[in-house]
PDB file of N, CA and C in Angstrom:
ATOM      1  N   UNK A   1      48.921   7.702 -15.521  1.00  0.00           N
ATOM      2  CA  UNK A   1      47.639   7.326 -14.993  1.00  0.00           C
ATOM      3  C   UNK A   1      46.901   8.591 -14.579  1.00  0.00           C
ATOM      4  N   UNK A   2      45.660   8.633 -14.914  1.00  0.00           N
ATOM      5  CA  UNK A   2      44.842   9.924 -14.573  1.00  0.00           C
ATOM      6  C   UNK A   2      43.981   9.801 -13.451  1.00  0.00           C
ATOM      7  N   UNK A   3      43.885  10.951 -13.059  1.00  0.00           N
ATOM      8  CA  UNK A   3      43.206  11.389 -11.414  1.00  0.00           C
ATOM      9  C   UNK A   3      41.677  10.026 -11.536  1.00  0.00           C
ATOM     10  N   UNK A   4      41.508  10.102 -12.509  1.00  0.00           N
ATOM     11  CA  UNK A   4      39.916   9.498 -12.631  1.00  0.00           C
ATOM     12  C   UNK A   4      40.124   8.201 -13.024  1.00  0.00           C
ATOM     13  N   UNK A   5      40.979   7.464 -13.301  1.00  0.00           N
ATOM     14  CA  UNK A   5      41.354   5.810 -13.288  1.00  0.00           C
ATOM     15  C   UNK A   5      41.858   5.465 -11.497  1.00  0.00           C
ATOM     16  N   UNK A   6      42.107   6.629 -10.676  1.00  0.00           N
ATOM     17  CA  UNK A   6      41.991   6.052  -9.281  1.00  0.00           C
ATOM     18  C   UNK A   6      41.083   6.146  -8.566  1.00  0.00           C
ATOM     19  N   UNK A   7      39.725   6.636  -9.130  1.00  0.00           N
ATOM     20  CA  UNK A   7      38.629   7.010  -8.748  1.00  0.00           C
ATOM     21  C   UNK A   7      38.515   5.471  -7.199  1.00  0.00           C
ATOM     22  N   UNK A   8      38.348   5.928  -6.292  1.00  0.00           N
ATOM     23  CA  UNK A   8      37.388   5.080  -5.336  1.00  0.00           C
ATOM     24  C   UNK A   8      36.438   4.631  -5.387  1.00  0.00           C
ATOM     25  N   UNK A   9      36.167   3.306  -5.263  1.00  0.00           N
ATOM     26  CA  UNK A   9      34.389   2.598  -5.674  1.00  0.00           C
ATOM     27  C   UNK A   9      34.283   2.313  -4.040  1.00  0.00           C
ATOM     28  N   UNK A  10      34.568   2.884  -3.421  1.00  0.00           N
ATOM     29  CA  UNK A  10      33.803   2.803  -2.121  1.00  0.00           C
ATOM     30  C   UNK A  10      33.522   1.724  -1.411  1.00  0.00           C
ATOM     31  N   UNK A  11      32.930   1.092  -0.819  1.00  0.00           N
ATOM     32  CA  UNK A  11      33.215  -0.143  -0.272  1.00  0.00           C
ATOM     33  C   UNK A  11      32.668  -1.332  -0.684  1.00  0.00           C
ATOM     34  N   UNK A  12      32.564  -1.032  -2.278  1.00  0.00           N
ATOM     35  CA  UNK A  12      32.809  -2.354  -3.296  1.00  0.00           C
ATOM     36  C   UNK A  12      34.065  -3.438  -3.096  1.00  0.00           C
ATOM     37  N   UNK A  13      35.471  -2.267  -2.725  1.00  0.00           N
ATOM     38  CA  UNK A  13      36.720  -2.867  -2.905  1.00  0.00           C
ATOM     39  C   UNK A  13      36.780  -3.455  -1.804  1.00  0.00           C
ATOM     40  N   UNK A  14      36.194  -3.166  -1.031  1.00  0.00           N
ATOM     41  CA  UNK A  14      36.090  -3.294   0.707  1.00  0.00           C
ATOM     42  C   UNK A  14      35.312  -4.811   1.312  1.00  0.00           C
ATOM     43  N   UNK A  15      33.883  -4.767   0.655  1.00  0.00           N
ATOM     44  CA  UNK A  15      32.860  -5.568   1.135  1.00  0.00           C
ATOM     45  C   UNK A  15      33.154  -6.782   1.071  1.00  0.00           C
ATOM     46  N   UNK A  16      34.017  -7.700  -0.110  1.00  0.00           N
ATOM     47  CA  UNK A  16      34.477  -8.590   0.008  1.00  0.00           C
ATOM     48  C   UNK A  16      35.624  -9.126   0.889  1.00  0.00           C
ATOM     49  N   UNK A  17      36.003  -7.920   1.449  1.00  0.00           N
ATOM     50  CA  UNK A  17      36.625  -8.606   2.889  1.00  0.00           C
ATOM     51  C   UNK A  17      36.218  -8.738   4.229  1.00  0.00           C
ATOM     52  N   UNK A  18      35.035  -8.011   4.407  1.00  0.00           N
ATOM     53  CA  UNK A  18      34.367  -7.883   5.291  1.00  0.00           C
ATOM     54  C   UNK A  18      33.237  -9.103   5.651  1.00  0.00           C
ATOM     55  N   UNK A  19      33.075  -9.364   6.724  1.00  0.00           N
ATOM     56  CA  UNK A  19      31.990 -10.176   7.350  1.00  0.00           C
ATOM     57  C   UNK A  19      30.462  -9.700   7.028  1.00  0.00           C
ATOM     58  N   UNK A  20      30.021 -10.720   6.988  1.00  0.00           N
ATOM     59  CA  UNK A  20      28.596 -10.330   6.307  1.00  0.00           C
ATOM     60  C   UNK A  20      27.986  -9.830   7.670  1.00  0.00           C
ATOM     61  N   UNK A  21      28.640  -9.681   9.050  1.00  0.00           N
ATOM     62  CA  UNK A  21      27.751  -9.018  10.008  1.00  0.00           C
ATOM     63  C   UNK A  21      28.242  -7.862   9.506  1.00  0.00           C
ATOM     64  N   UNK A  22      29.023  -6.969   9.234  1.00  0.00           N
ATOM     65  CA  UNK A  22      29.550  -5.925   9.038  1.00  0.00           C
ATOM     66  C   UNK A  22      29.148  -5.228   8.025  1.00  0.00           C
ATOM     67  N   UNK A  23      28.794  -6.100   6.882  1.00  0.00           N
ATOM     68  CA  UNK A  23      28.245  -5.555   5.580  1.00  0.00           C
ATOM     69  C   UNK A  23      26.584  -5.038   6.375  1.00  0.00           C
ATOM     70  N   UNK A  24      26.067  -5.853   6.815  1.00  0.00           N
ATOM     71  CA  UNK A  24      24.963  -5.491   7.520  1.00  0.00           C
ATOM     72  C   UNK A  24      24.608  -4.089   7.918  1.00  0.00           C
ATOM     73  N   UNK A  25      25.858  -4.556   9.222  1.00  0.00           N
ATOM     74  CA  UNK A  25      25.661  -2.919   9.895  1.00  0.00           C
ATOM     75  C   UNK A  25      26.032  -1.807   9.042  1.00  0.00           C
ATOM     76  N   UNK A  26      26.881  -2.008   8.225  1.00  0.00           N
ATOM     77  CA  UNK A  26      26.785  -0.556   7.192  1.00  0.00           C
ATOM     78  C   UNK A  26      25.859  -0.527   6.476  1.00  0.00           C
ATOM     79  N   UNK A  27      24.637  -1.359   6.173  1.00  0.00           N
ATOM     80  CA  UNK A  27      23.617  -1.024   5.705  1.00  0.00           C
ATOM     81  C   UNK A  27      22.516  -0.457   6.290  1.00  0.00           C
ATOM     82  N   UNK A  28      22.626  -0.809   7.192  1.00  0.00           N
ATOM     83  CA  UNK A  28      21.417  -0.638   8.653  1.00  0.00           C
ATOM     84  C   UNK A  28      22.122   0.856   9.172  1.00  0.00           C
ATOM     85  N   UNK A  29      23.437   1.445   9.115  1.00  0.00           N
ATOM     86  CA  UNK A  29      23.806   2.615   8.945  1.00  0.00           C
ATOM     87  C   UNK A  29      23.802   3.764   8.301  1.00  0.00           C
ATOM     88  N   UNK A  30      23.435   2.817   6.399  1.00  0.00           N
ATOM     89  CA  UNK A  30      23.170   3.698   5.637  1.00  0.00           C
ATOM     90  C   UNK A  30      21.865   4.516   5.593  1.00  0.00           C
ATOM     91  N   UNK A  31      21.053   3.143   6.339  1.00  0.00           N
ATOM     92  CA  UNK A  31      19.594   3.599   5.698  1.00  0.00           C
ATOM     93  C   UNK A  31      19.208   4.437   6.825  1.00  0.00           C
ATOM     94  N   UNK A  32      20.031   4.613   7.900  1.00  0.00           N
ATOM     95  CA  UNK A  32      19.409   5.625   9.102  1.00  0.00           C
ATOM     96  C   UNK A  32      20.022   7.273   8.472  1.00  0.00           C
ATOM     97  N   UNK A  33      20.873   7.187   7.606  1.00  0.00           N
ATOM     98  CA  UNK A  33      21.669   8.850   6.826  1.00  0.00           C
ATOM     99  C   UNK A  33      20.360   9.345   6.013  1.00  0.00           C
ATOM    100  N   UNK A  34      19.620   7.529   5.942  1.00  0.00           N
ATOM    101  CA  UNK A  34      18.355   8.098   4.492  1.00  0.00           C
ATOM    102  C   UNK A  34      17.034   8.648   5.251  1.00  0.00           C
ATOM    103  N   UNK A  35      16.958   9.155   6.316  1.00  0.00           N
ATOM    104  CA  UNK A  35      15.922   9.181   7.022  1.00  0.00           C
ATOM    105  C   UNK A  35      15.258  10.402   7.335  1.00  0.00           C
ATOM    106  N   UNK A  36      13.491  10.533   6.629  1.00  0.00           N
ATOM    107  CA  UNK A  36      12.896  10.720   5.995  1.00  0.00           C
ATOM    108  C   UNK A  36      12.338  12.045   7.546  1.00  0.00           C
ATOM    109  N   UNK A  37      12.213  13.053   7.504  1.00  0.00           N
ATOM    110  CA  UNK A  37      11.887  13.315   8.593  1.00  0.00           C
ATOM    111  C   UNK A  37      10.221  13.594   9.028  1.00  0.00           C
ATOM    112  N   UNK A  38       9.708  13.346  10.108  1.00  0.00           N
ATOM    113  CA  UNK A  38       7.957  13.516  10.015  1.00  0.00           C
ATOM    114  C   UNK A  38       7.821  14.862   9.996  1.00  0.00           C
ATOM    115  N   UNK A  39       6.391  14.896   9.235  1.00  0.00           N
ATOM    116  CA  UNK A  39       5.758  16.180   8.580  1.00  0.00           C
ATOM    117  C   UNK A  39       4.907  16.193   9.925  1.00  0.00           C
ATOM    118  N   UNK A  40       4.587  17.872   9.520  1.00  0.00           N
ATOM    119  CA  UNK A  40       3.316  18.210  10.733  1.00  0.00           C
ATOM    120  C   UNK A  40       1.912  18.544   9.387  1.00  0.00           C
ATOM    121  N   UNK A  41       1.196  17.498  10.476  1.00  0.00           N
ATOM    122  CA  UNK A  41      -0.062  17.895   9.640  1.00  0.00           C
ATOM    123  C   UNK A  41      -0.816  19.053   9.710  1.00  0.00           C
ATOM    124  N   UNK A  42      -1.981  19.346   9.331  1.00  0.00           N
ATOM    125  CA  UNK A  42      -2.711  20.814   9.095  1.00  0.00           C
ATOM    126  C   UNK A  42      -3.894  20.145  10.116  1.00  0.00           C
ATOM    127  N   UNK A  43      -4.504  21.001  10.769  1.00  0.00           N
ATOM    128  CA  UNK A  43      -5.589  20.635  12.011  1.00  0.00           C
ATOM    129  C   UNK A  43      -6.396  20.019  11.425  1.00  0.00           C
ATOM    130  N   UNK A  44      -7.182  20.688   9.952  1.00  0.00           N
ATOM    131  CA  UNK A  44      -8.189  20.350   9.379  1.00  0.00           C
ATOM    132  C   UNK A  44      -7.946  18.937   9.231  1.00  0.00           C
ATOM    133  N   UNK A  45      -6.814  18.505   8.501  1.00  0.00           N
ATOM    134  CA  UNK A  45      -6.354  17.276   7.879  1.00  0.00           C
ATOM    135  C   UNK A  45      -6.548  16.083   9.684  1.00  0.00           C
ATOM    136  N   UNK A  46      -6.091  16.586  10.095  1.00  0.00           N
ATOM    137  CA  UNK A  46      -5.369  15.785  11.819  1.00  0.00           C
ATOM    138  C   UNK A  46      -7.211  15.047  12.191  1.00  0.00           C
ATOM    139  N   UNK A  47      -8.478  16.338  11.852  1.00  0.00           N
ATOM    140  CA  UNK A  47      -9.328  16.058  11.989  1.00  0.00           C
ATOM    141  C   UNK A  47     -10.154  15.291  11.316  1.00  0.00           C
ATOM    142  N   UNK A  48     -10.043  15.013  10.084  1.00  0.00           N
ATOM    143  CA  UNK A  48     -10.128  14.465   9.312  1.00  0.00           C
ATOM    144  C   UNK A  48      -9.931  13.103   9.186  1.00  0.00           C
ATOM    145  N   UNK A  49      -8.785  12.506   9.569  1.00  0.00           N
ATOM    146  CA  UNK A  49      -7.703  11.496  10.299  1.00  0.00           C
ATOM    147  C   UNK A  49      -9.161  11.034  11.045  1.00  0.00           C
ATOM    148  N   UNK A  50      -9.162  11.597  12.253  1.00  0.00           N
ATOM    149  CA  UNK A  50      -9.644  11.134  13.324  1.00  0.00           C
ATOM    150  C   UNK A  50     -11.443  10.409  13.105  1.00  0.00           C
ATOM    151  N   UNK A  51     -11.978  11.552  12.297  1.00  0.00           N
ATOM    152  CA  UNK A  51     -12.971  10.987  11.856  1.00  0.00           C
ATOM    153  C   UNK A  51     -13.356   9.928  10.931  1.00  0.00           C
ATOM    154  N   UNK A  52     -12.089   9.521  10.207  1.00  0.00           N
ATOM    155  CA  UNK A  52     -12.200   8.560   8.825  1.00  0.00           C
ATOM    156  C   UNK A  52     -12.295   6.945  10.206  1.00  0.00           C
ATOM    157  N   UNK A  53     -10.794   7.490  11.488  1.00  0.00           N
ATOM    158  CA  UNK A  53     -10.644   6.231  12.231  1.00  0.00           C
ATOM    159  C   UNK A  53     -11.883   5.717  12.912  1.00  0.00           C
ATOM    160  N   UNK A  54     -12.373   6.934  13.260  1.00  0.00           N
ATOM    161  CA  UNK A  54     -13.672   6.718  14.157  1.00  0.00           C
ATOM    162  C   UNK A  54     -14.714   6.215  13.218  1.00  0.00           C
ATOM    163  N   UNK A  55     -15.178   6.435  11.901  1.00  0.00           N
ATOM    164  CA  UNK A  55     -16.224   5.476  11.241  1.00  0.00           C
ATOM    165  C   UNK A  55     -15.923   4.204  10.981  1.00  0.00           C
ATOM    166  N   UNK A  56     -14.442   4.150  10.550  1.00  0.00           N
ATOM    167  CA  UNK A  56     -13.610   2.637  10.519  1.00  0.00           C
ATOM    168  C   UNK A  56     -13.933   1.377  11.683  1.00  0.00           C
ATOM    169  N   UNK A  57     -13.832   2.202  12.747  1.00  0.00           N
ATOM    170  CA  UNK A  57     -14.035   1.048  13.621  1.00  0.00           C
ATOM    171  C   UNK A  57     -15.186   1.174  14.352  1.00  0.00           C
ATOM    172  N   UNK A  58     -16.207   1.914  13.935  1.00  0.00           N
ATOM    173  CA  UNK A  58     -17.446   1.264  14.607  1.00  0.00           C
ATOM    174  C   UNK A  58     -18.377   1.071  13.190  1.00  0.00           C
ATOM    175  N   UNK A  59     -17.915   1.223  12.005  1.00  0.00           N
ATOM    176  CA  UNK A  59     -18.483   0.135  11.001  1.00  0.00           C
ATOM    177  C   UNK A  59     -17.584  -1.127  10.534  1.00  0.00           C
ATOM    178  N   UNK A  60     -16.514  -1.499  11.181  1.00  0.00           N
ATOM    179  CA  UNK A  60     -15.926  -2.544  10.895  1.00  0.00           C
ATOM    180  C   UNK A  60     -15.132  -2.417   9.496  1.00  0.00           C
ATOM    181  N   UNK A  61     -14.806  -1.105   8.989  1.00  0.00           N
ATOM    182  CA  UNK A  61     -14.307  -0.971   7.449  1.00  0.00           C
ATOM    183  C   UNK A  61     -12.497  -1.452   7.747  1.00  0.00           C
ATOM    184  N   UNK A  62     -11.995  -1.492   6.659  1.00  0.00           N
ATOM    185  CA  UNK A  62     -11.002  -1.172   6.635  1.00  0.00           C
ATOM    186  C   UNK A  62      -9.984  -0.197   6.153  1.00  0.00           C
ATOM    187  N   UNK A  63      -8.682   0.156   6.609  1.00  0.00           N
ATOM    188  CA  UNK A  63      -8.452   1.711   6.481  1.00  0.00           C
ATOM    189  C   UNK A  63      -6.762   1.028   6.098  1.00  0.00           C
ATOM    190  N   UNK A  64      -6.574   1.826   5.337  1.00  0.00           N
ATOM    191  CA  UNK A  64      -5.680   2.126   4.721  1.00  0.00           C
ATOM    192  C   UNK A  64      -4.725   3.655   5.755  1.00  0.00           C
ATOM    193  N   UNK A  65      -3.162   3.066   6.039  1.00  0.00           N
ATOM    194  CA  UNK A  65      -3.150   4.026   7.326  1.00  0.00           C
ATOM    195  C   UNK A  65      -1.651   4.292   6.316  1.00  0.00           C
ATOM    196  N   UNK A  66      -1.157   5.596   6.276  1.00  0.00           N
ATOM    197  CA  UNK A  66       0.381   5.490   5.998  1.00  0.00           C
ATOM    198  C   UNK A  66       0.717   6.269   7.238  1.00  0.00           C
ATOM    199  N   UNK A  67       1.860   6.224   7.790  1.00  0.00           N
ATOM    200  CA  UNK A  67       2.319   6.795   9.021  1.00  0.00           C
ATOM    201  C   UNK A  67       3.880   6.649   8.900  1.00  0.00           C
ATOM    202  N   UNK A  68       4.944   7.292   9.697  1.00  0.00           N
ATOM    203  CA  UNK A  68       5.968   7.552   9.872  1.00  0.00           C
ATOM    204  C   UNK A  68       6.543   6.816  11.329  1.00  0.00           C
ATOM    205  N   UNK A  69       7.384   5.547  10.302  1.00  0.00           N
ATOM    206  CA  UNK A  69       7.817   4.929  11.263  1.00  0.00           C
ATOM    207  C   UNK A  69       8.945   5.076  11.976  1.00  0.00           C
ATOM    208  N   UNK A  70       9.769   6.390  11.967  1.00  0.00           N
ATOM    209  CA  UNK A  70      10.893   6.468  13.048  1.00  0.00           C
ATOM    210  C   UNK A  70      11.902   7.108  11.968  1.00  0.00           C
ATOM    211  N   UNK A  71      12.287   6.584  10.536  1.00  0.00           N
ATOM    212  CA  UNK A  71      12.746   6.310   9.540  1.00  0.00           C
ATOM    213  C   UNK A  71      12.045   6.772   8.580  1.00  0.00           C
ATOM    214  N   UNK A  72      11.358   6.209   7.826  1.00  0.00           N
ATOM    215  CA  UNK A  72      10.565   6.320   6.567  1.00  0.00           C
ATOM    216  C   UNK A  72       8.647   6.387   6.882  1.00  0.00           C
ATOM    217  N   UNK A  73       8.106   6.447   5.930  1.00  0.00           N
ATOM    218  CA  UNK A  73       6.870   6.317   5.707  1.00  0.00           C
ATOM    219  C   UNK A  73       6.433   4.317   5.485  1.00  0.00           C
ATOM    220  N   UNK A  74       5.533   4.252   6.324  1.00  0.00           N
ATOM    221  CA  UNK A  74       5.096   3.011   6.140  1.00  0.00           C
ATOM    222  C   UNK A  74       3.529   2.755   5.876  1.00  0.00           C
ATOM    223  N   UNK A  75       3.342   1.890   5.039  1.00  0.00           N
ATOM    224  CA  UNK A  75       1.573   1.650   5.097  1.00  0.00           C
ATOM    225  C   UNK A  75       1.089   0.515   5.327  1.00  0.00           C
ATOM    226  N   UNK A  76       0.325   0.751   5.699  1.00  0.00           N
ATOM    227  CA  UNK A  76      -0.472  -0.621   6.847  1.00  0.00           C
ATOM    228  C   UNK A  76      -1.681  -0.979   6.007  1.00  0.00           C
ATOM    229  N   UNK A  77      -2.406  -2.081   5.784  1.00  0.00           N
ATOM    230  CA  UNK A  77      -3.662  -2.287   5.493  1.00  0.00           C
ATOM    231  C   UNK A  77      -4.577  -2.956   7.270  1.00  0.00           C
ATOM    232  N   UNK A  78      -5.137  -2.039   7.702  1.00  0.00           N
ATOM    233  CA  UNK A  78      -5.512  -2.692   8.754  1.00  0.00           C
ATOM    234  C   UNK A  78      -7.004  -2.726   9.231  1.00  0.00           C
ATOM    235  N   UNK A  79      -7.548  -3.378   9.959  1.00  0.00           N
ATOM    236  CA  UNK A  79      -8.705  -3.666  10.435  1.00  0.00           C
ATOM    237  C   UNK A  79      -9.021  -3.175  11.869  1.00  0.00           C
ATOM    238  N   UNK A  80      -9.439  -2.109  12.799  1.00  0.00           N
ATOM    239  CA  UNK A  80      -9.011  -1.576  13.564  1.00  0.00           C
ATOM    240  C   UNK A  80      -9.497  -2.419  14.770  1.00  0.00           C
ATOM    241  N   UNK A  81      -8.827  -2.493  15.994  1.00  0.00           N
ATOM    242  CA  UNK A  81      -9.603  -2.612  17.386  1.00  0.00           C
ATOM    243  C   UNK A  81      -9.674  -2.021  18.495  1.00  0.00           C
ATOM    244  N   UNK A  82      -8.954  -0.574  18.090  1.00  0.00           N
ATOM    245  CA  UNK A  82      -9.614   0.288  19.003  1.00  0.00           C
ATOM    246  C   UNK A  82      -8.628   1.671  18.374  1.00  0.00           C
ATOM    247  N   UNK A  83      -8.962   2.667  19.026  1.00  0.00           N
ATOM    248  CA  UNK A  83      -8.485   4.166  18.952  1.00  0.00           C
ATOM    249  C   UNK A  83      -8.572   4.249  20.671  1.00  0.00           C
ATOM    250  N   UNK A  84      -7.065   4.313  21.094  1.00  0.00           N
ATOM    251  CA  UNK A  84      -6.553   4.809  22.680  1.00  0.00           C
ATOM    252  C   UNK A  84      -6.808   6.416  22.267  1.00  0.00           C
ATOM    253  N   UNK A  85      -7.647   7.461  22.776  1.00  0.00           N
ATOM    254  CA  UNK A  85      -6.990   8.649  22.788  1.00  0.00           C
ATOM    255  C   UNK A  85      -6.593   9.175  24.236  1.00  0.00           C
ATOM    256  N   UNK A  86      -6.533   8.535  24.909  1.00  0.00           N
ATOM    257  CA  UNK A  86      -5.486   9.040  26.223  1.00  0.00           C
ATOM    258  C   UNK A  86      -3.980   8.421  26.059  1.00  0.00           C
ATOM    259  N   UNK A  87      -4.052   7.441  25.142  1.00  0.00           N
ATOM    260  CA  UNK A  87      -2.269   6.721  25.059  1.00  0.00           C
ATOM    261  C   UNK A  87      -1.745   7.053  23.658  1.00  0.00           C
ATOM    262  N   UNK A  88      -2.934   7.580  22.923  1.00  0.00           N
ATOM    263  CA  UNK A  88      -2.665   8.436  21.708  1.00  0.00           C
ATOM    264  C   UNK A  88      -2.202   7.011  20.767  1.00  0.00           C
ATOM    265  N   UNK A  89      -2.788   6.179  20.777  1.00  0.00           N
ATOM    266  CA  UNK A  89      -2.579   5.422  20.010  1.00  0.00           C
ATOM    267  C   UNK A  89      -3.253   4.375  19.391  1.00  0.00           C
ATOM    268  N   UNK A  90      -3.458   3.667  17.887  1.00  0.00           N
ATOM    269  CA  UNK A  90      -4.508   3.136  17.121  1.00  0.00           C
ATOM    270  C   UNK A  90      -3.783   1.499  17.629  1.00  0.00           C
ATOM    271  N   UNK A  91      -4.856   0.423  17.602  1.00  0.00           N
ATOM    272  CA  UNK A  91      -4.280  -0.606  17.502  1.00  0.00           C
ATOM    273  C   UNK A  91      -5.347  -1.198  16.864  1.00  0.00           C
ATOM    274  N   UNK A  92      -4.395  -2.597  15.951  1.00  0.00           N
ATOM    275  CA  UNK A  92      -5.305  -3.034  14.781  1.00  0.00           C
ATOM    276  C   UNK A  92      -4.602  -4.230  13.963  1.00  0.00           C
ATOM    277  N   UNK A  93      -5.739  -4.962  13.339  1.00  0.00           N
ATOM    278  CA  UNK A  93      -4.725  -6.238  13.048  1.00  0.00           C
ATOM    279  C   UNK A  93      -4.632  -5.892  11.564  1.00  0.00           C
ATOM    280  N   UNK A  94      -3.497  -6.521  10.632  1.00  0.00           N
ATOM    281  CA  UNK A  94      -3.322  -6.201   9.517  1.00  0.00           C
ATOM    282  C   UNK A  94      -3.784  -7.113   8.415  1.00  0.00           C
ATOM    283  N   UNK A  95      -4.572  -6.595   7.152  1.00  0.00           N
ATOM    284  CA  UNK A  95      -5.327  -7.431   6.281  1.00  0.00           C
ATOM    285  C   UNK A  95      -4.864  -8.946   6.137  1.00  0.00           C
ATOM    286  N   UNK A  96      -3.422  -8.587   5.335  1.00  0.00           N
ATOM    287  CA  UNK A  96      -2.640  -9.300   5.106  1.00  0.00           C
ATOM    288  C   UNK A  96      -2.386 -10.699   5.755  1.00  0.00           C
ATOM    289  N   UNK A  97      -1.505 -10.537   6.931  1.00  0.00           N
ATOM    290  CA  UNK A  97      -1.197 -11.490   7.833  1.00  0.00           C
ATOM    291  C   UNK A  97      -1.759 -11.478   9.497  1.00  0.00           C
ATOM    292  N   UNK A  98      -2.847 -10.673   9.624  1.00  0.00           N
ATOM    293  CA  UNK A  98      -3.270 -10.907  10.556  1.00  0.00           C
ATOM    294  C   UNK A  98      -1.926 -10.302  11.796  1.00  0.00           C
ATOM    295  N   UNK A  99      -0.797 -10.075  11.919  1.00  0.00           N
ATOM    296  CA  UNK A  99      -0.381  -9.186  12.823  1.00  0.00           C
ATOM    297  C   UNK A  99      -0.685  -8.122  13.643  1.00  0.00           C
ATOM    298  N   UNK A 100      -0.380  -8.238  15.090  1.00  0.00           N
ATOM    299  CA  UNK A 100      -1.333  -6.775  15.362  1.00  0.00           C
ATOM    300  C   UNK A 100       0.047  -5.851  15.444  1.00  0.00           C
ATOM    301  N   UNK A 101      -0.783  -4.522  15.100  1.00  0.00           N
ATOM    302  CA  UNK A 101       0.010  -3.575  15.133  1.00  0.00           C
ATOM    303  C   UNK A 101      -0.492  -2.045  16.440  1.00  0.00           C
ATOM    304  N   UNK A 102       0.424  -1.532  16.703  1.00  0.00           N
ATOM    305  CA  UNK A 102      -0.102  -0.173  17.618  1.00  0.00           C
ATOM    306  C   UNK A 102       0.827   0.982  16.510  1.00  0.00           C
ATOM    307  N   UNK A 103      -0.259   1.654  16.320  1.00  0.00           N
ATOM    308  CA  UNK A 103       0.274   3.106  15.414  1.00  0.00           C
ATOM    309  C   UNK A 103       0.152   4.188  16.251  1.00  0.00           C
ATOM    310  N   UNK A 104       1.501   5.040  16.524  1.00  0.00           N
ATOM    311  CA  UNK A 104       1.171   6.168  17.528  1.00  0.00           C
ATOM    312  C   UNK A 104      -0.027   7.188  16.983  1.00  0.00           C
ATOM    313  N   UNK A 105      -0.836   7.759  17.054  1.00  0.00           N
ATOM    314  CA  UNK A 105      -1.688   8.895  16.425  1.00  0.00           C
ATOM    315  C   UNK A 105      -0.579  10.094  16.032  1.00  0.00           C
ATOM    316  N   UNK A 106       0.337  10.298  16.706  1.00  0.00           N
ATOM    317  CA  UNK A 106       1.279  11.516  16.159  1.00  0.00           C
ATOM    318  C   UNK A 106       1.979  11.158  14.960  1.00  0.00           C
ATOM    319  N   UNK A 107       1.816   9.788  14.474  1.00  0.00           N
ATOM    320  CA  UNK A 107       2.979   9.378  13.161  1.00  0.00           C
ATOM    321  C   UNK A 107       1.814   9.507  11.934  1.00  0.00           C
ATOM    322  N   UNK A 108       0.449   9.379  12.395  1.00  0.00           N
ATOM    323  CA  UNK A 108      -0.249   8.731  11.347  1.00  0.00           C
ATOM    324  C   UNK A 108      -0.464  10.494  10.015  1.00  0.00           C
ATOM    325  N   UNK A 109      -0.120  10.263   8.765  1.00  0.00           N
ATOM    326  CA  UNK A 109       0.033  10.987   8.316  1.00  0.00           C
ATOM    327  C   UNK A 109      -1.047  10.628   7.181  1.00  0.00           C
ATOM    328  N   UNK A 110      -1.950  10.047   6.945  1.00  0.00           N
ATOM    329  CA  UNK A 110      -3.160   9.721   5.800  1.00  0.00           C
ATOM    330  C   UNK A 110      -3.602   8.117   6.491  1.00  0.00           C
ATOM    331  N   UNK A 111      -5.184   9.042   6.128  1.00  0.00           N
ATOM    332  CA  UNK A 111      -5.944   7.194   6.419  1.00  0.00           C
ATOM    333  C   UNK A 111      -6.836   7.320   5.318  1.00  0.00           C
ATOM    334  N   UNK A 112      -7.004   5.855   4.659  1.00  0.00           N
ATOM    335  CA  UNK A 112      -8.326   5.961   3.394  1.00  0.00           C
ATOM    336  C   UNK A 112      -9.148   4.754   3.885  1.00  0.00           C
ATOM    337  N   UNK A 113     -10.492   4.588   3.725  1.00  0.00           N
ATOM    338  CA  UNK A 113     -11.168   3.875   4.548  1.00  0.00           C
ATOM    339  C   UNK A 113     -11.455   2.961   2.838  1.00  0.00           C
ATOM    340  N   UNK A 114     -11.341   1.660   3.074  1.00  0.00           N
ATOM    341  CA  UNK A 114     -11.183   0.877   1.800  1.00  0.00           C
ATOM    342  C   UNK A 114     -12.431   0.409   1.546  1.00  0.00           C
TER     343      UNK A 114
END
């Protein structure tokens, strides 16, 4: 028998004995190893940001926000209802399903006004 017919498939051989809470948490484990780290933006850009938010919500547009959720990059389609800049943070309901959301201003990494 050769080194490479005992090859390990990893917790293929495994998962079927395991509890599906368990399969879980090694997934919810994996995807924190996959995690994406936040970029620093360029001033120009940061300013830029700020001005796309600020026409957004006092013309009622909607903005297209991607930001860095802890983990990965996330994008929002949202409708804004306000810009906190003392709590540094956007809040706004989303096209889609109407959810509200709060986006820190330090995560938000691109806004496009739709």
């Amino acid at each position: 028998m050769k080194k490479d017919d005992l090859k390990d498939r990893g917790t293929k051989k495994w998962s079927s004995l395991m509890l599906p809470e368990h399969v879980e948490m090694l997934r919810k484990m994996w995807k924190e190893d996959e995690r994406v780290e936040r970029g620093i933006i360029a001033e120009d850009e940061a300013v830029e940001i700020d001005f796309k938010l600020q026409r957004a919500l006092n013309d009622d547009l909607t903005v297209e926000v991607t930001y860095h959720n802890g983990f990965d990059t996330t994008y929002e389609r949202l409708k804004l209802l306000s810009i906190q800049h003392e709590h540094r943070l956007i809040k706004g309901r989303t096209v889609e399903d109407r959810r509200r959301v709060e986006i820190p201003l330090i995560d938000v990494l691109r806004v496009d006004i739709r």
